[in-house]
Structures are given as C-alpha cells and as structure tokens.
Protein backbone atom coordinates (compact mmCIF):
# COMPACT_ATOMS: atom_id res chain seq x y z
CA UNK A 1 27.32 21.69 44.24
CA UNK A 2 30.79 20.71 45.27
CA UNK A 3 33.04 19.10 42.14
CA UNK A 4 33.01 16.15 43.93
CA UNK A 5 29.39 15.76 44.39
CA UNK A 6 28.73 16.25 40.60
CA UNK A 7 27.66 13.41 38.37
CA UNK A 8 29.92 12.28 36.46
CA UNK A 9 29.66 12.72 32.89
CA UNK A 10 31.04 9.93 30.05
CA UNK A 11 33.17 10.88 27.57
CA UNK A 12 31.24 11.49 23.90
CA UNK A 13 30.71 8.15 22.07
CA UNK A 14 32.27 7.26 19.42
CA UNK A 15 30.78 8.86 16.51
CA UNK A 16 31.49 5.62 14.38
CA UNK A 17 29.37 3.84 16.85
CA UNK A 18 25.88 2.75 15.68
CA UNK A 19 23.01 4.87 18.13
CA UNK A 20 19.60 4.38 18.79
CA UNK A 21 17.25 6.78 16.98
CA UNK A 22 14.45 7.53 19.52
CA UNK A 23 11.15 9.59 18.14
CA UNK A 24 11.04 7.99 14.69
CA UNK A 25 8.07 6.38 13.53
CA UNK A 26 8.00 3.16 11.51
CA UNK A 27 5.46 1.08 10.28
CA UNK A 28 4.26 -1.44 12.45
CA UNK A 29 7.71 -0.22 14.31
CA UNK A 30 9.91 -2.50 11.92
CA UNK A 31 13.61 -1.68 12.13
CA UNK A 32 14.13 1.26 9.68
CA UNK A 33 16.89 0.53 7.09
CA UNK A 34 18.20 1.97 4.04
CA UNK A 35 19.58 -1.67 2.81
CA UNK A 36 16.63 -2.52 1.43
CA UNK A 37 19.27 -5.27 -0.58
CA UNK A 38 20.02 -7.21 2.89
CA UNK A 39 19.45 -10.71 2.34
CA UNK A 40 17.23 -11.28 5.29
CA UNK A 41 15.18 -8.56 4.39
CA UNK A 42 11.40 -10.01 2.77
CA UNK A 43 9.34 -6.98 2.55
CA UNK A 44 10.57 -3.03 1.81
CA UNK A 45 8.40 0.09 3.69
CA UNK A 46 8.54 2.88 1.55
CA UNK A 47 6.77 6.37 1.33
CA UNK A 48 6.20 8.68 -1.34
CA UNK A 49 4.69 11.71 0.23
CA UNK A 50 3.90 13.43 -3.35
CA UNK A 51 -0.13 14.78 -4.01
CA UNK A 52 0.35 17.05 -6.84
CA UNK A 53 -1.66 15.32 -9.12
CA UNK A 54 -4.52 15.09 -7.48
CA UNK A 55 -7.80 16.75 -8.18
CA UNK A 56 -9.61 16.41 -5.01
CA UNK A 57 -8.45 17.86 -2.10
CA UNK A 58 -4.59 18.04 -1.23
CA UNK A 59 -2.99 16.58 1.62
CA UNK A 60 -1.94 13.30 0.74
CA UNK A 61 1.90 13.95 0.65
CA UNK A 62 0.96 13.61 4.44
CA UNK A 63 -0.02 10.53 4.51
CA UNK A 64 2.92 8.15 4.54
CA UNK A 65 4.35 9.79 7.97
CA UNK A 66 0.73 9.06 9.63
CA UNK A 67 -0.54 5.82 8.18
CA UNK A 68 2.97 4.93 10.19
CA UNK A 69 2.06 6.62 13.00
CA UNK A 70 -1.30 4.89 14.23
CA UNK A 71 0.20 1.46 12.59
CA UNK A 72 1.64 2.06 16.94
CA UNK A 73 -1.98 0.87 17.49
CA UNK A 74 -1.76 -2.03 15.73
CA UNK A 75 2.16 -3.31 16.63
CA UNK A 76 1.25 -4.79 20.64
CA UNK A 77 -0.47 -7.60 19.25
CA UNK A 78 0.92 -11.01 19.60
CA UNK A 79 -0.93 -12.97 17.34
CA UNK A 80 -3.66 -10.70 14.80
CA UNK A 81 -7.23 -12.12 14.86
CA UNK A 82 -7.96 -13.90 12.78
CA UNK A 83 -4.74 -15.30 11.87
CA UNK A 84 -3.16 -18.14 13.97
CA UNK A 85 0.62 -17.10 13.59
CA UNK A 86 2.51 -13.79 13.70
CA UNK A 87 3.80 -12.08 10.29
CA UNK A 88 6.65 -10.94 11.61
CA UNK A 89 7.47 -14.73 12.46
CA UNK A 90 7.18 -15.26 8.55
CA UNK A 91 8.51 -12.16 7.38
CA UNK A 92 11.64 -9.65 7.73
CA UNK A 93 10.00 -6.38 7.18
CA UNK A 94 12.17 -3.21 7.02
CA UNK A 95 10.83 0.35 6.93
CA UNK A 96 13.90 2.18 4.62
CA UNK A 97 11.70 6.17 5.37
CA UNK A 98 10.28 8.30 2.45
CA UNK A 99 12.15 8.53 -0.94
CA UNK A 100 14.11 11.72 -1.31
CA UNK A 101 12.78 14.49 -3.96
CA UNK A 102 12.06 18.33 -3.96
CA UNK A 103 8.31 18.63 -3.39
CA UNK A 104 7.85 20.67 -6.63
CA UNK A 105 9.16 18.30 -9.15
CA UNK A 106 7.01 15.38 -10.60
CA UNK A 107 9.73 14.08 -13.43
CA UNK A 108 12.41 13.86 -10.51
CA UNK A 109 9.71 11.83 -8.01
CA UNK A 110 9.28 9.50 -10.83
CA UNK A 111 12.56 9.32 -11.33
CA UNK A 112 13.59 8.32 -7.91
CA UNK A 113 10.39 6.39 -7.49
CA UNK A 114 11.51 3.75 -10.42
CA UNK A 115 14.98 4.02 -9.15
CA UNK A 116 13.98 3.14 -5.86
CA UNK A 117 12.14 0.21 -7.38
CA UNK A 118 14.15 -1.21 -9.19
CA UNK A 119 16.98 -1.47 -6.62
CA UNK A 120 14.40 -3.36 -4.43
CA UNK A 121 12.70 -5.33 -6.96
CA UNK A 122 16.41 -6.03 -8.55
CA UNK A 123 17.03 -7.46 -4.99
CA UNK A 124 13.99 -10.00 -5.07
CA UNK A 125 12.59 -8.01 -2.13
CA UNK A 126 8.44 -6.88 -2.41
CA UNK A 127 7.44 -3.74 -1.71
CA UNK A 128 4.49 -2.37 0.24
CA UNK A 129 3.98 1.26 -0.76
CA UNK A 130 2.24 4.45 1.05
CA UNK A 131 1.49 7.20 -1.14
CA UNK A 132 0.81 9.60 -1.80
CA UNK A 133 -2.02 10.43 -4.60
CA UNK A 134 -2.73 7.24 -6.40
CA UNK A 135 -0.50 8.79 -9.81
CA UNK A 136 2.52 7.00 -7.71
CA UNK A 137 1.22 3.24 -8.81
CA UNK A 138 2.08 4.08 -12.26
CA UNK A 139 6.22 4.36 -11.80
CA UNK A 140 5.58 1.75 -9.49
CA UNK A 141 3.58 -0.89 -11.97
CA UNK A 142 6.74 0.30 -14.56
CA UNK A 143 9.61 -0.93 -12.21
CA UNK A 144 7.17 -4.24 -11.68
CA UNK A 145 6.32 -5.15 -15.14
CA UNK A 146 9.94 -5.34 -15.98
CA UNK A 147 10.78 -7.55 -14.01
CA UNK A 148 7.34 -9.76 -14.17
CA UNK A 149 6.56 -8.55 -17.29
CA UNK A 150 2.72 -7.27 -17.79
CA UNK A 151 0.79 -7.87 -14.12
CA UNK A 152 -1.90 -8.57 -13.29
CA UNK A 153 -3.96 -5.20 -11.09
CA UNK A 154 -6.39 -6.09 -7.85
CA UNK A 155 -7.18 -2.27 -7.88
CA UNK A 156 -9.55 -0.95 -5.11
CA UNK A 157 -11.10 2.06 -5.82
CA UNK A 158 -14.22 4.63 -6.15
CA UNK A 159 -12.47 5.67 -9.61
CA UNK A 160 -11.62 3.87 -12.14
CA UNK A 161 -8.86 5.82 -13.35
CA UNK A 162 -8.95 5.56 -16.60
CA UNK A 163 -9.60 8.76 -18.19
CA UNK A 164 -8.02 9.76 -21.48
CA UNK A 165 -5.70 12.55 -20.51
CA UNK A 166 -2.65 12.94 -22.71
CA UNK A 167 -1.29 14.40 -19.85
CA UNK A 168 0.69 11.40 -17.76
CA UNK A 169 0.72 13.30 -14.22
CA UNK A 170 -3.27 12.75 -12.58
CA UNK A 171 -4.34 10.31 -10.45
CA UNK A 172 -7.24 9.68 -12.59
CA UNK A 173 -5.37 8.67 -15.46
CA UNK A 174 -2.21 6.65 -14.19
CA UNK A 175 -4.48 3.19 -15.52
CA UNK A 176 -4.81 4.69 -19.03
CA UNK A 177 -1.29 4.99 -19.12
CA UNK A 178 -0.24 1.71 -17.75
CA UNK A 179 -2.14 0.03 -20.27
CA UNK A 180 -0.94 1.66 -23.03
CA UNK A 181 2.24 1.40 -22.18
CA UNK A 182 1.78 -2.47 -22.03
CA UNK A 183 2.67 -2.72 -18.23
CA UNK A 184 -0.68 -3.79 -17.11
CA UNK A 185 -2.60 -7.09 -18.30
CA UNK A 186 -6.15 -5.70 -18.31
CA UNK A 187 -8.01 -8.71 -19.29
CA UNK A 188 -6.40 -10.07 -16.09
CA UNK A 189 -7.66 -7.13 -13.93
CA UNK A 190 -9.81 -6.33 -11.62
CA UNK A 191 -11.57 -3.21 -10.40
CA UNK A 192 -13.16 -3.31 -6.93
CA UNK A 193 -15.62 -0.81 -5.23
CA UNK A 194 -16.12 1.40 -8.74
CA UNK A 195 -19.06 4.28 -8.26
CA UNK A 196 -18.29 6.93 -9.85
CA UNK A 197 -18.48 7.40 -13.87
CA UNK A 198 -16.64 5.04 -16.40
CA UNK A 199 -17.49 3.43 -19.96
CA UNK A 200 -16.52 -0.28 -19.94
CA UNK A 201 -15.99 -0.01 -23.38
CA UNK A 202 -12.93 1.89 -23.26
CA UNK A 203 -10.71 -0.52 -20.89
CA UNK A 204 -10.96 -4.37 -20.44
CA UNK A 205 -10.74 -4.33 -16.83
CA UNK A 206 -13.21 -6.23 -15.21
CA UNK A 207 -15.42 -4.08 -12.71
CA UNK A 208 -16.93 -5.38 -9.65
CA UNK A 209 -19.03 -1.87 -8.59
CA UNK A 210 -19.88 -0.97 -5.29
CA UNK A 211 -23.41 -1.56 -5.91
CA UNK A 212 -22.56 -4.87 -6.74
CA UNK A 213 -20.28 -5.58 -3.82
CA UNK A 214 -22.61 -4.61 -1.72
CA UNK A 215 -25.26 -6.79 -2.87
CA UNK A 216 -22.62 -10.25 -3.22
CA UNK A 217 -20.32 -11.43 -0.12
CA UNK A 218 -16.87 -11.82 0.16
CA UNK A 219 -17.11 -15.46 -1.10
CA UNK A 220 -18.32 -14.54 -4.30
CA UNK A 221 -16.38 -11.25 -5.13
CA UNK A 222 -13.22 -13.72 -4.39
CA UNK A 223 -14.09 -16.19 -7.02
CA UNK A 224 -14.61 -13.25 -9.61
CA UNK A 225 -11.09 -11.90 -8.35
CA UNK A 226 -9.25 -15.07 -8.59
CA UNK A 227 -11.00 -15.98 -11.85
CA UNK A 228 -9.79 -13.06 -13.39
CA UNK A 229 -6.63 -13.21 -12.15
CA UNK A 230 -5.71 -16.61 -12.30
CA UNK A 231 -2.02 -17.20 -11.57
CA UNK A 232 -0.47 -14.18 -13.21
CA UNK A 233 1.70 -11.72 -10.56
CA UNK A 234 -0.57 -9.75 -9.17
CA UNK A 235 -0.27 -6.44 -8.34
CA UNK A 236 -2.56 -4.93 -5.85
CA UNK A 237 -3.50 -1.00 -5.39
CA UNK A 238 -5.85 0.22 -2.50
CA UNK A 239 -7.23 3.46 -2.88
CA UNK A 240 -8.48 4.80 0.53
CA UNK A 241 -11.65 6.27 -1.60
CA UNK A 242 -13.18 2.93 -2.09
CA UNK A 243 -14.28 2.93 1.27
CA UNK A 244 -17.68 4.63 2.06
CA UNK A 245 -16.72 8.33 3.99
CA UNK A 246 -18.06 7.20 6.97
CA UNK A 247 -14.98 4.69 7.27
CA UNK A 248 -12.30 7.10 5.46
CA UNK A 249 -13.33 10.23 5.19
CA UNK A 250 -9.67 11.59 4.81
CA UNK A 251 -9.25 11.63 1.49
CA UNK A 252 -8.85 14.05 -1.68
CA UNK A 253 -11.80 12.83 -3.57
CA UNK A 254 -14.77 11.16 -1.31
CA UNK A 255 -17.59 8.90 -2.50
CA UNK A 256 -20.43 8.05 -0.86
CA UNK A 257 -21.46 4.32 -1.27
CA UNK A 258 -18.16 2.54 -0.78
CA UNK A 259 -17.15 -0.56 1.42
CA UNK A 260 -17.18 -0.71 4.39
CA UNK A 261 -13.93 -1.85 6.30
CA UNK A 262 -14.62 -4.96 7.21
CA UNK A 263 -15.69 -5.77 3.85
CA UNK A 264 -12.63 -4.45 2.59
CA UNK A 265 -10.75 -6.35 5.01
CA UNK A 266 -12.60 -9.73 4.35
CA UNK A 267 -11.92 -9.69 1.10
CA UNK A 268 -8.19 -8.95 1.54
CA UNK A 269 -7.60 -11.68 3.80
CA UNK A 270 -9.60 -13.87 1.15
CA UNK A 271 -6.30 -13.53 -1.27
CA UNK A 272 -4.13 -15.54 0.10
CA UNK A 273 -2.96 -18.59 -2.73
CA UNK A 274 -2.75 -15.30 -5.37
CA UNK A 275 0.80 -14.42 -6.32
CA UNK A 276 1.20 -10.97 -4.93
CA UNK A 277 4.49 -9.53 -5.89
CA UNK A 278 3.62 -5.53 -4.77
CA UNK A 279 1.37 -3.76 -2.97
CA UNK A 280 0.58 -0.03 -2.18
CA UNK A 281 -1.94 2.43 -0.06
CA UNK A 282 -2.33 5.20 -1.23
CA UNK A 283 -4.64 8.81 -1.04
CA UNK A 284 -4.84 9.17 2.68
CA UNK A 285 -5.47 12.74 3.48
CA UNK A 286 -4.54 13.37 6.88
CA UNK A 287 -6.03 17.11 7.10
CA UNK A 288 -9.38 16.13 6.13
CA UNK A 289 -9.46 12.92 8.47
CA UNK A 290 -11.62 12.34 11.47
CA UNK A 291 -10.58 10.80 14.77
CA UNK A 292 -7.48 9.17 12.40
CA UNK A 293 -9.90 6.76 11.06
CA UNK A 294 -8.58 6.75 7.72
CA UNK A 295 -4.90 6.48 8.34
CA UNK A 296 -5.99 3.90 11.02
CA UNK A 297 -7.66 2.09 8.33
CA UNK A 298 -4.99 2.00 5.64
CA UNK A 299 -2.30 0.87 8.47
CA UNK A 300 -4.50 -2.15 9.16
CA UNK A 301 -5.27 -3.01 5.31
CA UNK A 302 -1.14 -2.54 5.17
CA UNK A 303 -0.82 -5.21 7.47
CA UNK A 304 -3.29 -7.93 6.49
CA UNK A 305 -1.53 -7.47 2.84
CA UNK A 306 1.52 -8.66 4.84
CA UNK A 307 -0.44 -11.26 6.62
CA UNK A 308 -1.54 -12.32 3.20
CA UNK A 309 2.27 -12.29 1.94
CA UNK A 310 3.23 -14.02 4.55
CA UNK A 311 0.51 -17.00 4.61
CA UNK A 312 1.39 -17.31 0.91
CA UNK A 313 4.85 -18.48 2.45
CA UNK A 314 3.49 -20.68 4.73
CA UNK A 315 3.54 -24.44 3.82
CA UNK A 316 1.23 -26.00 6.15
CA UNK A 317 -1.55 -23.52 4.41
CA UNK A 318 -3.04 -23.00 8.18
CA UNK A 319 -3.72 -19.63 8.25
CA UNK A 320 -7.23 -18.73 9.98
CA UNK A 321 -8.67 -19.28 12.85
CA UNK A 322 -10.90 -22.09 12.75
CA UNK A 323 -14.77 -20.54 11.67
CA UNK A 324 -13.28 -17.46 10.45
C-alpha cells in the first residue's frame, strides 16, 4: 500500500478526555458511576461478591457480575407489564461496580461494606444490593439502622437465620446478630417462605412458612406483611433460596417447597405504600444454575423492588395496569 493510499490515523486522544467503556456490564445497563453522592442520583447498584460464610455450596461471590449480566434481558422494555410507567422515568439509578476487598478477608469486606454504606446512605441515596452469601445484610442493616434507627426486615427466605452462633461470620446467623445488636425491630418483622428448621420461641419475627404461603394468596400474605410492618423503614432481604429449586436452583443451600416466581413477584409488587429505604439479593450461585434461571430471576425481583421504589414516589398512586 502506497503512503498515500493509507488511512489516516488520528492523533491519540486526550487522556484527560472522558471515553466510552465498551464490554462492561451494568444492571439494567444504568450508567456506572463511582459518585454515588451526585445529587441526581436516587438509587446506588452495588455488589459484594464475598461467599465465605456460607455453608451450602460456594459460588455466590459470582453472583453480582451475572445477576447484571441477564438484567440485558430485561433492559429493551419500554414500559414493564404490569406497570403503566417506566422506572427509569421516576428514578436515577447508577450502577457504582463491586466494592473493593481481598477475597480472603471477612473483617476488611465488612469494613468497606459499612463504609460504602454509609457514604451512600450519608448522601440520602437507597441502595439495592447483590451479594453475595446472605452474611452481607448484616453490615448492611448496621449502616441502615443508624441512620433510621432499628428497621423494620421483609426477609425472604428458606432459612430463618437465626441460629445461635457466637461466631458473627455465617449466613445462618447474620439475624441473631442484628437483633442483638439492636439494629433490627423484630416485632416489626417479617419472615417469608420459611421451611427449613426454626423455634419461634427464640426470635419475635413473625413467620409466614412456605406451607402457609402456599396455601394463602398474595392478598392475604400482604395484609400480614403490612400489619406487621406498619409504617416503620423497612428493610427488605431476598434470599434466592426461598424460591422452590425448580425456579432457582443456583444456589448454596436449596430447599424444596419454596415459591414459586410469580408468587414471589406478586407479592413484591404488592409493597408499594411501605417505606422501603434498602434492599438487597443475595445467594445466587452461578455454577450450580441452570439455563441462568436463577440469576434471571433475582435481576427481575431487582427491578420490580425499583418499580416498587419508584411507585412509592409517584403522586398520582397509578401504578398497575388496570385488572392486574
């Protein structure tokens, strides 16, 4: 090729000059920022890919970087059935990446978990969070209590983790903590989709079983919720377990008997009017998934806990589709 044949070739841009980032996944493919303190910003994306308190299977440090990835599936439509407007209409959502710490150390996650937290929550942002084994909800309720003081818990979940272990770091015992610690209102809490073993008489939460969500519709497990609940903050936890395994069957610790999505995702939708001021996903375990299902799950209940954020800003209180 003659020189003057060649293409020519601009000079290298100015490395001061913002640049695209192509290849990077982001929730619902929101705009990925680290100023989670911008005043436009509503609602921080954050991921804390940490499973090393879990006694099930391992795998769920994977499982912020895919519940993002099949959100792609869910980010072409206009207008979500059943909801009549658009979140992102409502809300500025930014996706600020994974928090930063060495895989092997738990004190220094929970370290830069609260930290994290507390710069967003300091901001009067809310967080939606994607573990991660379900110990991440405790330095996550800590950052929230102070702030709202003791919340209220909407905790969905085969488990009720609860168990007495001295020993802060496992999933199973992050609730025993919190309430001990003061951080968690347990009168005003509620347990959804519970089928494994647990005394009632050693927490206050009140448990709606799987059994017994099964047997009830959405209606009726609603008014239990929002009786409990009443008008406290509310903080809510999804567990990926409390679905049956034929719905999420990548997890660390499976349970047969669960919800089923829809009924998971009826019942979500059914809390708009409750004063959510967090939210997180966590125990998706992308090496024991199936087809994606799971992670395709928890990016969909992700969303309709933004939808529900989002109507709660609303003032015309139209939300639904009429018959829905």
């Amino acid at each position: 090729m003659s020189q003057s044949s060649r293409p020519e070739v601009s000079a290298a841009p100015d490395s001061t000059a913002e640049m695209p980032i192509a290849n990077v996944s982001t929730y619902m493919n929101c705009k990925i920022s680290r100023d989670v303190t911008a005043p436009d910003v509503d609602v921080v994306i954050s991921g804390v890919p940490f499973d090393l308190t879990t006694t099930g299977r391992p795998g769920a440090r994977f499982g912020p970087g895919k519940i993002r990835r099949m959100s792609e599936h869910l980010a072409w439509e206009i207008c979500r059935w059943p909801w009549n407007f658009h979140v992102f209409d409502v809300l500025e959502v930014v996706d600020c990446g994974d928090i930063d710490f060495h895989p092997a150390e738990r004190d220094q996650m929970v370290v830069q978990l609260q930290q994290h937290a507390y710069r967003i929550l300091a901001a009067d942002k809310t967080m939606l969070t994607f573990g991660g084994d379900h110990f991440i909800t405790l330095p996550l309720l800590r950052e929230h209590a102070k702030k709202h003081g003791p919340v209220a818990l909407i905790q969905f979940d085969a488990h009720s983790d609860t168990e007495r272990q001295p020993d802060q770091y496992h999933h199973g015992s992050h609730l025993f903590h919190a309430v001990n610690e003061g951080i968690v209102a347990a009168q005003r809490s509620v347990q959804i989709g519970v089928r494994t073993e647990y005394i009632r008489a050693d927490h206050e939460f009140t448990v709606l079983d799987a059994g017994w969500v099964a047997d009830h519709g959405a209606g009726q497990i609603l008014n239990e919720i929002k009786r409990v609940v009443g008008n406290r903050p509310v903080y809510v936890t999804f567990d990926v377990d409390c679905l049956d395994p034929a719905f999420a069957p990548g997890t660390g610790t499976p349970a047969v008997g669960g919800l089923s999505t829809d009924s998971a995702l009826k019942i979500i939708r059914g809390l708009v009017g409750c004063h959510l001021i967090g939210m997180d996903i966590v125990e998706v375990s992308p090496p024991y998934d199936h087809g994606e299902i799971t992670a395709l799950a928890a990016a969909t209940l992700g969303l309709e806990l933004l939808y529900v954020l989002a109507a709660n800003r609303r003032q015309d209180g139209k939300v639904l589709k009429e018959g829905i």
